[in-house]
Protein backbone atom coordinates (compact mmCIF):
# COMPACT_ATOMS: atom_id res chain seq x y z
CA UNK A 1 5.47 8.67 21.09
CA UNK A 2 5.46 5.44 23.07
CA UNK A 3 2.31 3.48 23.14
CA UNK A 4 0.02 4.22 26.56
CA UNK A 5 -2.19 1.04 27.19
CA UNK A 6 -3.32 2.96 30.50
CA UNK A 7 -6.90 2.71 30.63
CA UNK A 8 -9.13 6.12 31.03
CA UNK A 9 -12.81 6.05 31.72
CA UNK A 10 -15.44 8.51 30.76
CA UNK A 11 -19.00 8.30 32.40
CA UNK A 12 -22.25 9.19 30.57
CA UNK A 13 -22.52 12.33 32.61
CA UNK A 14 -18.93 13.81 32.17
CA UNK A 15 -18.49 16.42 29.97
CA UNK A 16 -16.03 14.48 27.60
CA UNK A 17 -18.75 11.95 26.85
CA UNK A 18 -19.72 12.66 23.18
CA UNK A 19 -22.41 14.68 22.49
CA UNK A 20 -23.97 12.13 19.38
CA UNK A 21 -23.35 9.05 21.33
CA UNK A 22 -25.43 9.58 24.53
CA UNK A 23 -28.46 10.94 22.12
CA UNK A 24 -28.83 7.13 20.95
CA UNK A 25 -31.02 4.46 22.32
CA UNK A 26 -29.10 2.68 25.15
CA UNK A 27 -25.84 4.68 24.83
CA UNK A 28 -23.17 3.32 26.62
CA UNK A 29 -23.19 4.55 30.35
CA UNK A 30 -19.27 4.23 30.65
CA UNK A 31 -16.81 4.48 27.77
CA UNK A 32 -13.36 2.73 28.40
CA UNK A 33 -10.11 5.10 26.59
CA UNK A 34 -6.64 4.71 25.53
CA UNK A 35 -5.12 7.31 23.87
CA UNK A 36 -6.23 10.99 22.91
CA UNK A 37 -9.84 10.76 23.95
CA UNK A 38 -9.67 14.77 23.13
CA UNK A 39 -10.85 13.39 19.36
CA UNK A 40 -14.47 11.95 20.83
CA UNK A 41 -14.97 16.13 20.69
CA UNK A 42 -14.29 16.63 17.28
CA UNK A 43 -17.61 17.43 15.09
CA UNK A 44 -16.45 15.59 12.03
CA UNK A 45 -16.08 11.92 12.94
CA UNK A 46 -16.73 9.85 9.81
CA UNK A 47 -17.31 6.32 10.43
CA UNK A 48 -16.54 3.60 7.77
CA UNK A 49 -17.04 0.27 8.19
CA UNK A 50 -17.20 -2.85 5.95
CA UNK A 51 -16.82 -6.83 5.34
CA UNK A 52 -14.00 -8.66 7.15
CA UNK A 53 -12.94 -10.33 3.02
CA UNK A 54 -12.52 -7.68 0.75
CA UNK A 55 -11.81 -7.22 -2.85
CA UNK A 56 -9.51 -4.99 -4.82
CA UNK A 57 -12.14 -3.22 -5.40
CA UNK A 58 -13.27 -2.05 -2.30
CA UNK A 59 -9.18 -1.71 -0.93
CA UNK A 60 -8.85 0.79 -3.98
CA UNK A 61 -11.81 2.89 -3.11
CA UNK A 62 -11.58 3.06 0.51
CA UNK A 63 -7.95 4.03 0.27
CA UNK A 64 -8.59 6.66 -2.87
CA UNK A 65 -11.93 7.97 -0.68
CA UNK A 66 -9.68 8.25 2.81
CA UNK A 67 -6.86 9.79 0.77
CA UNK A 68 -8.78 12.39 -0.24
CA UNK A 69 -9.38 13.62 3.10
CA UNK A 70 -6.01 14.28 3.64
CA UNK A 71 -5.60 17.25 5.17
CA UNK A 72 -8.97 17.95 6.21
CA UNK A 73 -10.42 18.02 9.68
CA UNK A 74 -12.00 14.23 10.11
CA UNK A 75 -11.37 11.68 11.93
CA UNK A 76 -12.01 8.44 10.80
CA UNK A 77 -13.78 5.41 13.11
CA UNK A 78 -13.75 1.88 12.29
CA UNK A 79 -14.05 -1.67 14.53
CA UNK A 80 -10.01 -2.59 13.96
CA UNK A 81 -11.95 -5.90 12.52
CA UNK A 82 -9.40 -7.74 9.67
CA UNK A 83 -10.61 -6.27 6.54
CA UNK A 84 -12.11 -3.01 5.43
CA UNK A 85 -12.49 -2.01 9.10
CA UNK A 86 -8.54 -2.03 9.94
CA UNK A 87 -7.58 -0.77 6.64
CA UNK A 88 -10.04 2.28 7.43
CA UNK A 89 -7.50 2.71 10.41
CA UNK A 90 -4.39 1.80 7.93
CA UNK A 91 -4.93 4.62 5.44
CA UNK A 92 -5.99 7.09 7.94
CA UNK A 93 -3.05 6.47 9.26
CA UNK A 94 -0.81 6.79 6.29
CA UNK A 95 -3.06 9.96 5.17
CA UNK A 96 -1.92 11.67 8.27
CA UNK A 97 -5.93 11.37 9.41
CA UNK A 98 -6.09 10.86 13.14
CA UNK A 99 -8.34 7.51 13.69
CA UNK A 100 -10.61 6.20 16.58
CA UNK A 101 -11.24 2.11 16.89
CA UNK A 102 -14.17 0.88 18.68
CA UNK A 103 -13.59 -2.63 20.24
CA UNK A 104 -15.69 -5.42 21.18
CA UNK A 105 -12.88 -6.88 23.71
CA UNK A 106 -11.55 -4.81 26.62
CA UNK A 107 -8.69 -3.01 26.03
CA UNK A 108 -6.18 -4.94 28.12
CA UNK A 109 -3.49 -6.01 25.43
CA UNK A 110 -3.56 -9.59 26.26
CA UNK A 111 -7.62 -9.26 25.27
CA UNK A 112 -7.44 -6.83 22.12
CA UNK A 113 -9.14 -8.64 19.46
CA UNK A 114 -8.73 -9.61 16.81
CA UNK A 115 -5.10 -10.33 17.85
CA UNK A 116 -3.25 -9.69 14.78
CA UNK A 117 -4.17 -6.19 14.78
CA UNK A 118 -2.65 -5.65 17.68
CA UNK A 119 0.46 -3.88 16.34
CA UNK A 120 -1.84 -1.70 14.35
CA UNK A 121 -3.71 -0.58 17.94
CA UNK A 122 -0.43 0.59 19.13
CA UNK A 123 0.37 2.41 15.86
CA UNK A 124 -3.09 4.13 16.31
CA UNK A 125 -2.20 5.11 20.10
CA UNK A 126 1.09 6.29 19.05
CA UNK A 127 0.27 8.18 15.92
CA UNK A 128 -2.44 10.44 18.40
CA UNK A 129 -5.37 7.66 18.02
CA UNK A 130 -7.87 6.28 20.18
CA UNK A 131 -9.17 3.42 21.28
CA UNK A 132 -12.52 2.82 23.07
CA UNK A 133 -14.29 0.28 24.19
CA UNK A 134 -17.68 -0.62 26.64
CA UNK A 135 -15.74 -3.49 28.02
CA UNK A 136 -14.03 -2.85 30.99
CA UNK A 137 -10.44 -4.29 31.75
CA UNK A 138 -9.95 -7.48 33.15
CA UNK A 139 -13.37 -8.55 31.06
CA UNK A 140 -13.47 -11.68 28.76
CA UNK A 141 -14.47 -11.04 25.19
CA UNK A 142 -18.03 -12.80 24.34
CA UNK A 143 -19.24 -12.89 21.17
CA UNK A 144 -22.24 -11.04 21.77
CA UNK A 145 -20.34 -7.77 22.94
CA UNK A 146 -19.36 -7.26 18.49
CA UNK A 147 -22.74 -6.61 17.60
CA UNK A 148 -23.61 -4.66 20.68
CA UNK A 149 -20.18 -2.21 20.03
CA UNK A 150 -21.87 -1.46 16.79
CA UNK A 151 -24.27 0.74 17.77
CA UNK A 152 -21.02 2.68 19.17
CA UNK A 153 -20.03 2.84 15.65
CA UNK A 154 -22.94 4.33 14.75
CA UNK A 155 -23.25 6.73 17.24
CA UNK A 156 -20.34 8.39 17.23
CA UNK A 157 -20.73 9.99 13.85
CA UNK A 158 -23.64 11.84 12.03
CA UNK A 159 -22.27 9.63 8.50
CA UNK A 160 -21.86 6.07 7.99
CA UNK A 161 -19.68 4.81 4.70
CA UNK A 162 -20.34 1.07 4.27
CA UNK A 163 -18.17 -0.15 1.54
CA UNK A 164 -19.05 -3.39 1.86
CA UNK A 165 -21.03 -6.52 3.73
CA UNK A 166 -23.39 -9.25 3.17
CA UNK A 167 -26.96 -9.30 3.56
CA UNK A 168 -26.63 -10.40 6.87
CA UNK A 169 -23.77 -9.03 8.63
CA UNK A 170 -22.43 -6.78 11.42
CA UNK A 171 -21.93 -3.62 8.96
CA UNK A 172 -25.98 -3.57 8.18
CA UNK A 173 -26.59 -3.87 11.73
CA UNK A 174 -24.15 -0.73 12.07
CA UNK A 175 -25.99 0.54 8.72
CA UNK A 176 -29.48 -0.09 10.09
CA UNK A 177 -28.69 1.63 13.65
CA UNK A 178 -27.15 4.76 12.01
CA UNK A 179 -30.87 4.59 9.75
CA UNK A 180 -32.93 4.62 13.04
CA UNK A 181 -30.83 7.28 14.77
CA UNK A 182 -31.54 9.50 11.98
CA UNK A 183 -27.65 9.32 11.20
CA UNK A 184 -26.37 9.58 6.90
CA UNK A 185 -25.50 6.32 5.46
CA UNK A 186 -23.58 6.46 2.40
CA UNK A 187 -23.14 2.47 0.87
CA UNK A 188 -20.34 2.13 -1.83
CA UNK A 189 -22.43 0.31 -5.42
CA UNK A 190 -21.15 -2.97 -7.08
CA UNK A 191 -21.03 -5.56 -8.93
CA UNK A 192 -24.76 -7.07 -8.19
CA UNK A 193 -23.59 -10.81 -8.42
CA UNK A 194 -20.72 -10.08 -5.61
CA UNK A 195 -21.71 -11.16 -2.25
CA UNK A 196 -19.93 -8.55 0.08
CA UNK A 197 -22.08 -6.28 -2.49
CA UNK A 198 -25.27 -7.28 -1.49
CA UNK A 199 -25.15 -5.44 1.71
CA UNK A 200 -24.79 -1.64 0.16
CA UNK A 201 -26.50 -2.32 -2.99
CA UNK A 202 -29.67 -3.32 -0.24
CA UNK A 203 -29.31 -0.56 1.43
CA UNK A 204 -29.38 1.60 -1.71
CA UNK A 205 -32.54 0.41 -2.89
CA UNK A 206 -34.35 1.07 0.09
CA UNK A 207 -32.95 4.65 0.30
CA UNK A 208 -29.24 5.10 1.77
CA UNK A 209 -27.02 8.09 -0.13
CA UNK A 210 -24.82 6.18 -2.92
CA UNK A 211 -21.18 6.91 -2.27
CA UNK A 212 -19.62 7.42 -5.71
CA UNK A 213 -16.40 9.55 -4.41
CA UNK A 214 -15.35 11.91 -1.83
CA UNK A 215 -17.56 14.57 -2.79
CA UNK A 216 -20.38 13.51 -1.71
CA UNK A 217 -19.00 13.26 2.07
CA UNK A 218 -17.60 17.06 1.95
CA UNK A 219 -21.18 17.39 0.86
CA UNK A 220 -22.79 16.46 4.44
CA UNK A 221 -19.90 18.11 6.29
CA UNK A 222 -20.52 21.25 4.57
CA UNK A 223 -17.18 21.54 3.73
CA UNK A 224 -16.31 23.32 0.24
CA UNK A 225 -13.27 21.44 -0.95
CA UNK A 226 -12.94 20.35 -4.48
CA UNK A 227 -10.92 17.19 -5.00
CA UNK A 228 -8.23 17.58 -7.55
CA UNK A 229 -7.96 14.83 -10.04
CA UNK A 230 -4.24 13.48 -10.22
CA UNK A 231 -2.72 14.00 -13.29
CA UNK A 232 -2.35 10.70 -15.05
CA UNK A 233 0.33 9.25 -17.13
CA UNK A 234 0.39 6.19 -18.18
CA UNK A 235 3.18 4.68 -20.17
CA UNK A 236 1.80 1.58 -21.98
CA UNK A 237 0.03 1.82 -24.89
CA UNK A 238 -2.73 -0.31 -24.76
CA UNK A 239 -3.27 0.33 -20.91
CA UNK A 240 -3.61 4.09 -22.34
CA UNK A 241 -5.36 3.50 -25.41
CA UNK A 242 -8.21 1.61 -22.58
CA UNK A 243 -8.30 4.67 -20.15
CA UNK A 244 -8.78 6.76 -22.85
CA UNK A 245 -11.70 4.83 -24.04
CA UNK A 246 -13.21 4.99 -20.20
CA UNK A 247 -13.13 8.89 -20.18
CA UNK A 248 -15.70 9.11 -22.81
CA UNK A 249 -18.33 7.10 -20.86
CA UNK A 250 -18.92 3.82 -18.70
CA UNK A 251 -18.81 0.25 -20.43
CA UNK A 252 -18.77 -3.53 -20.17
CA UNK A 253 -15.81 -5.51 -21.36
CA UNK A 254 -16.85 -6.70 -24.19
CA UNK A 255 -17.97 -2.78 -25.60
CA UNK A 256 -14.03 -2.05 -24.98
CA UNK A 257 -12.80 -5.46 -26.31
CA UNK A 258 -15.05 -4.70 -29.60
CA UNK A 259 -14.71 -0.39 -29.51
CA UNK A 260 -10.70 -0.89 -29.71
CA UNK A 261 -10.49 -4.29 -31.82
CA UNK A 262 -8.69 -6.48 -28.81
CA UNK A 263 -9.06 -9.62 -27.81
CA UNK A 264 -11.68 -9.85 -24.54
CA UNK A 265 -8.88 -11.75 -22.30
CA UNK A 266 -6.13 -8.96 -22.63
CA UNK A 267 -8.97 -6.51 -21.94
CA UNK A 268 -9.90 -8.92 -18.79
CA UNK A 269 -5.93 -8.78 -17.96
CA UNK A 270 -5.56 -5.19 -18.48
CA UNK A 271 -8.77 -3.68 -16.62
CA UNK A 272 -7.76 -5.85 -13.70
CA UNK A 273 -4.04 -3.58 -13.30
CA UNK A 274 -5.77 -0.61 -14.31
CA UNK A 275 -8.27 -1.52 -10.89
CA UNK A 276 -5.44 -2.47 -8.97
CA UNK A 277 -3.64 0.99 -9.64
CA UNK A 278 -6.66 2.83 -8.05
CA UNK A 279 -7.82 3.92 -11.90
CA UNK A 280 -10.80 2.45 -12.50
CA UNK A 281 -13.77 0.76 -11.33
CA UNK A 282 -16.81 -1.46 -12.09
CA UNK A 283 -20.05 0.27 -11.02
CA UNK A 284 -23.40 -1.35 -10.41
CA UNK A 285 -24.52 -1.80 -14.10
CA UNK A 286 -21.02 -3.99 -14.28
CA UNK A 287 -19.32 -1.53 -16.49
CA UNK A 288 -16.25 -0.12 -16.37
CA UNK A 289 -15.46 3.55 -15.48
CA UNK A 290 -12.66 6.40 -14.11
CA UNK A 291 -12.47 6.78 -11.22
């Protein structure tokens, strides 16, 4: 399908204007379109949104938690921001999971921001996306119109997933306006010393859902799906002897470098493929479990 930058508008009081949206404080009063604004009607928009730097860990379970979806009737909403928010977009794309980005720029291609994902706005038009934005065309991008575009974020959806953000950052302003509109925030635990962890662990201890797989989203949605765990093979010893190890329970480094007599660097060495192939993670207590 060719890309269609053509720009549609949808007033507060038109009957495609989304239902969640206009029950916020200060919802937009005009929503700019490009592409099938048919999705702002589906009940099951799932917003995710997270830290422009990311880690391996938070790639592997955003792309394991939007894989699981596959198939099922969401659609996934991000800011197209470099990071965790176009890689929201990414997999939902390569899951088959149609995918709306909310802007902060207008929507006129020479003004889509940030400018590297521009190719990836056209593969979410042509793949039966959407784009939105407040901004109408022709306008220049300010910085305050990123944080304002959050509370779009926020309003679209009844859940919030925020993998991952500092203390002070545009995903807890998107976290904190989901909180006030009565909206579920699920926040993704980590490592405690990891800055882009900060964010969701804070938001955890003063009360957001903890977002330990897919589960718990079906959960909200009402929707009775059990996720099948892939069967795993894995090929080289001592990568298998470790994952075996991890099924019995949770544990630091050193408990696996002293459980299976190895020294603590080629534990180090092997955890770290074991993350990058989606297998395992490090939870909040810094130990080491299956994902």
């Amino acid at each position: 399908m060719k890309s269609d930058f053509n720009n549609v508008s949808i007033g507060i009081s038109d009957g495609d204007y989304p239902d969640l949206l206009k029950n916020i404080y200060d919802p937009p009063k005009r929503l700019f379109c490009k592409g099938n604004k048919n999705l702002l009607r589906n009940k099951n928009l799932l917003t995710i949104v997270g830290s422009r730097q990311t880690t391996t860990y938070h790639q592997s379970i955003l792309e394991k938690i939007i894989s699981d979806l596959k198939d099922l009737p969401f659609v996934i909403v991000s800011g197209l921001a470099t990071g965790i928010d176009g890689l929201a977009h990414k997999y939902a794309l390569e899951n088959n999971l149609p995918t709306i980005a909310v802007l902060g720029s207008c929507l006129d291609k020479d003004k889509i921001y940030p400018k590297e994902n521009l190719t990836l706005a056209k593969d979410i038009i042509s793949n039966n996306g959407l784009l939105i934005s407040e901004q109408g065309p022709g306008t220049k991008t300010q910085i305050w119109h990123f944080p304002k575009r959050n509370r779009i974020l926020a309003g679209l959806s009844q859940v919030s997933i925020i993998i991952s953000g500092a203390k002070k950052s545009g995903t807890l302003i998107t976290a904190q306006i989901a909180i006030d509109e009565g909206r579920d925030v699920l926040a993704l635990p980590a490592n405690i010393n990891l800055r882009l962890s900060l964010g969701p662990n804070e938001l955890i201890k003063n009360g957001a859902q903890i977002l330990l797989d897919s589960q718990d989203i079906l959960e909200i949605y009402n929707i009775d799906k059990k996720i099948e765990k892939q069967k795993i093979i894995i090929k080289d010893k001592s990568h298998a002897k470790i994952y075996s190890l991890l099924q019995t329970e949770p544990m630091s480094l050193v408990t696996v470098s002293k459980k299976l007599e190895l020294p603590l660097e080629e534990v180090n060495s092997i955890i770290s493929q074991l993350e990058i192939q989606g297998l395992i993670r490090f939870n909040q207590f810094d130990q080491v479990e299956i994902i």
